[in-house]
Every structure is written in structure tokens, then in C-alpha cells.
C-alpha atoms as a PDB file:
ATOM      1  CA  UNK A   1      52.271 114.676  52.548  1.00  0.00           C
ATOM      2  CA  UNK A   2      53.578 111.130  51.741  1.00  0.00           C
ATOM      3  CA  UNK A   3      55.018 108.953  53.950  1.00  0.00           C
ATOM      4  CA  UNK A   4      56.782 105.542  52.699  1.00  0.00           C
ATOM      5  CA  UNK A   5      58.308 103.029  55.415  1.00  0.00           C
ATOM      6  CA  UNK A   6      61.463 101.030  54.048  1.00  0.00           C
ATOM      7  CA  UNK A   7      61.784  97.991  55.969  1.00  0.00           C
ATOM      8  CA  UNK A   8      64.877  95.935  56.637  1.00  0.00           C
ATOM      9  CA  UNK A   9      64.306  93.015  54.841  1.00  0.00           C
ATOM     10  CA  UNK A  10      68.221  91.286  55.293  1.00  0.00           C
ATOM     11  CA  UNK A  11      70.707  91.594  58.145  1.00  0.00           C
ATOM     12  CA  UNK A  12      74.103  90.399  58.550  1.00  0.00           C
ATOM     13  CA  UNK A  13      75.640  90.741  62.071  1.00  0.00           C
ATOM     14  CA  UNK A  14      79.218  89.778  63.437  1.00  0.00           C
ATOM     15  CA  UNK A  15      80.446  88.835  66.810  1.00  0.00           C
ATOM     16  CA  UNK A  16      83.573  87.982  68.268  1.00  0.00           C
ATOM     17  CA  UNK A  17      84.670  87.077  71.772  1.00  0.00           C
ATOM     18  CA  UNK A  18      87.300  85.454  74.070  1.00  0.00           C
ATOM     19  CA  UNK A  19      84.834  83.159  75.546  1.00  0.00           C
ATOM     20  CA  UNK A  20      81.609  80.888  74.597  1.00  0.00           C
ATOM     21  CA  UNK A  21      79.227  82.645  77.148  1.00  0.00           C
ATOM     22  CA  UNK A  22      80.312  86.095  76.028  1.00  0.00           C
ATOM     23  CA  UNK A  23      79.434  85.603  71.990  1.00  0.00           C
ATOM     24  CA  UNK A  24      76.081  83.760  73.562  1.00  0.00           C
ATOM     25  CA  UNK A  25      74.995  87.141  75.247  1.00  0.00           C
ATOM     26  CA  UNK A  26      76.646  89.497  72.940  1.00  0.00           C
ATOM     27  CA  UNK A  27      73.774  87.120  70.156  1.00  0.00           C
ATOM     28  CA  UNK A  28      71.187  86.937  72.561  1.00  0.00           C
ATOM     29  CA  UNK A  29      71.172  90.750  73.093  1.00  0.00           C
ATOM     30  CA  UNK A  30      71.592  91.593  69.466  1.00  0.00           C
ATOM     31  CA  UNK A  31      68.340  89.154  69.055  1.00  0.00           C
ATOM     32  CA  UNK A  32      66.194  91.035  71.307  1.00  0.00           C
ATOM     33  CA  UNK A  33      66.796  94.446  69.466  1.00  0.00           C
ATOM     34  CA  UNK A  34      66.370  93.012  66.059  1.00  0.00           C
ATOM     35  CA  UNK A  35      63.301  91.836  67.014  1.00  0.00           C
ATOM     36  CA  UNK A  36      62.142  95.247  67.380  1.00  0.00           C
ATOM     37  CA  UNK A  37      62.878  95.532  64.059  1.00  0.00           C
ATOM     38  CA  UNK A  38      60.965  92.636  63.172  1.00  0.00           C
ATOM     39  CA  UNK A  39      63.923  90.645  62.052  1.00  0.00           C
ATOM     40  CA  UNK A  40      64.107  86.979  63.026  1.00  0.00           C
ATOM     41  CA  UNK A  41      66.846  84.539  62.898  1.00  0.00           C
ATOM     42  CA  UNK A  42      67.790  83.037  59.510  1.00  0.00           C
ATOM     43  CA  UNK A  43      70.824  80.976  60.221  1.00  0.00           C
ATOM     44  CA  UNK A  44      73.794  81.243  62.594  1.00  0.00           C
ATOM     45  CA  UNK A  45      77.507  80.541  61.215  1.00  0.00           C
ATOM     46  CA  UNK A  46      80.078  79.844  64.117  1.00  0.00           C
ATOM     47  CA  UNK A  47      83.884  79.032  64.363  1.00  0.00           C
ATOM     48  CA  UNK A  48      86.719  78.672  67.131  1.00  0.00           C
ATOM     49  CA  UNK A  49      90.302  79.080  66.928  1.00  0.00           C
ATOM     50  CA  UNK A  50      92.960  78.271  69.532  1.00  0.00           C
ATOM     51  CA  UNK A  51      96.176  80.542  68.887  1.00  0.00           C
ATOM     52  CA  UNK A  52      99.735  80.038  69.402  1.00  0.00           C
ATOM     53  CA  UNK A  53      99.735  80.649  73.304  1.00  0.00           C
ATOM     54  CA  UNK A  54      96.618  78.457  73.277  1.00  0.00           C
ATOM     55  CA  UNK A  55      94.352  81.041  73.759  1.00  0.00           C
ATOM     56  CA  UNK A  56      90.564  80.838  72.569  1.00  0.00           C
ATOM     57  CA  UNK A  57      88.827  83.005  70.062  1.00  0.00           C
ATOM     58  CA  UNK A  58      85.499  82.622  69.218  1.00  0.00           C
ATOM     59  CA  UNK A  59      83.273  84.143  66.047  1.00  0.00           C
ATOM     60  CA  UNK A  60      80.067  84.300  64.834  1.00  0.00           C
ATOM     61  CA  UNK A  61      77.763  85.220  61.793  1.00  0.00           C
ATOM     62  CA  UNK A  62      73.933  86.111  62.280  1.00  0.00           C
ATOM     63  CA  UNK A  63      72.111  86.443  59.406  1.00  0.00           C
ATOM     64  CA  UNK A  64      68.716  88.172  60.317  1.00  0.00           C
ATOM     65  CA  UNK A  65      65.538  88.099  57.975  1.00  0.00           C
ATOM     66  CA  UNK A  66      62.196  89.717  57.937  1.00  0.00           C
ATOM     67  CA  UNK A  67      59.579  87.596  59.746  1.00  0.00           C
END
């Protein structure tokens, strides 16, 4: 019996939230559990927009890579 382990090598995770401190946790969380998978951060891509009613939005792009 052979067994072969495929690794994640590359991992590309979104967020979005209506506040700062909510993206930080939702990328914080999403860091612990990749490191599980033995995925570490490669670089972090993050924007804001204010909409018509002057609302915030906030997103963000996590690219994870194998450590």
C-alpha cells in the first residue's frame, strides 16, 4: 500500500468587513489555522472604500506560502 501526501504549497485567501478590527481577527484567525497547514504569510494586499452614505468597507488579500 502506497501512501503519497500532497501538500499545499500556495494559498490565496479573501476577507471583507465593515470595520478595521473585524478583517484584523477574521486574518488573525485564518493565520492560526493555516499554520496547521504549514502555510506562512507571503504578503498581505489591503484596500478601503467609503460609499455613498459614507459608510466603510474594508478588504483584504492573504496570500499564504509553504514555510
Amino acid at each position: 500500500m502506497n501512501f503519497q501526501l500532497d501538500f499545499i504549497e500556495d494559498k490565496v485567501e479573501f476577507f471583507e468587513a465593515t470595520n478595521i478590527k473585524s478583517l484584523q481577527k477574521q486574518i488573525e484567525s485564518q493565520i492560526d489555522e493555516n499554520r496547521a497547514l504549514m502555510l506562512s504569510v507571503h504578503s498581505v494586499s489591503h484596500q478601503m472604500q467609503v460609499n455613498e452614505n459614507g459608510q466603510t468597507y474594508f478588504t483584504a488579500v492573504v496570500h499564504f506560502k509553504k514555510k
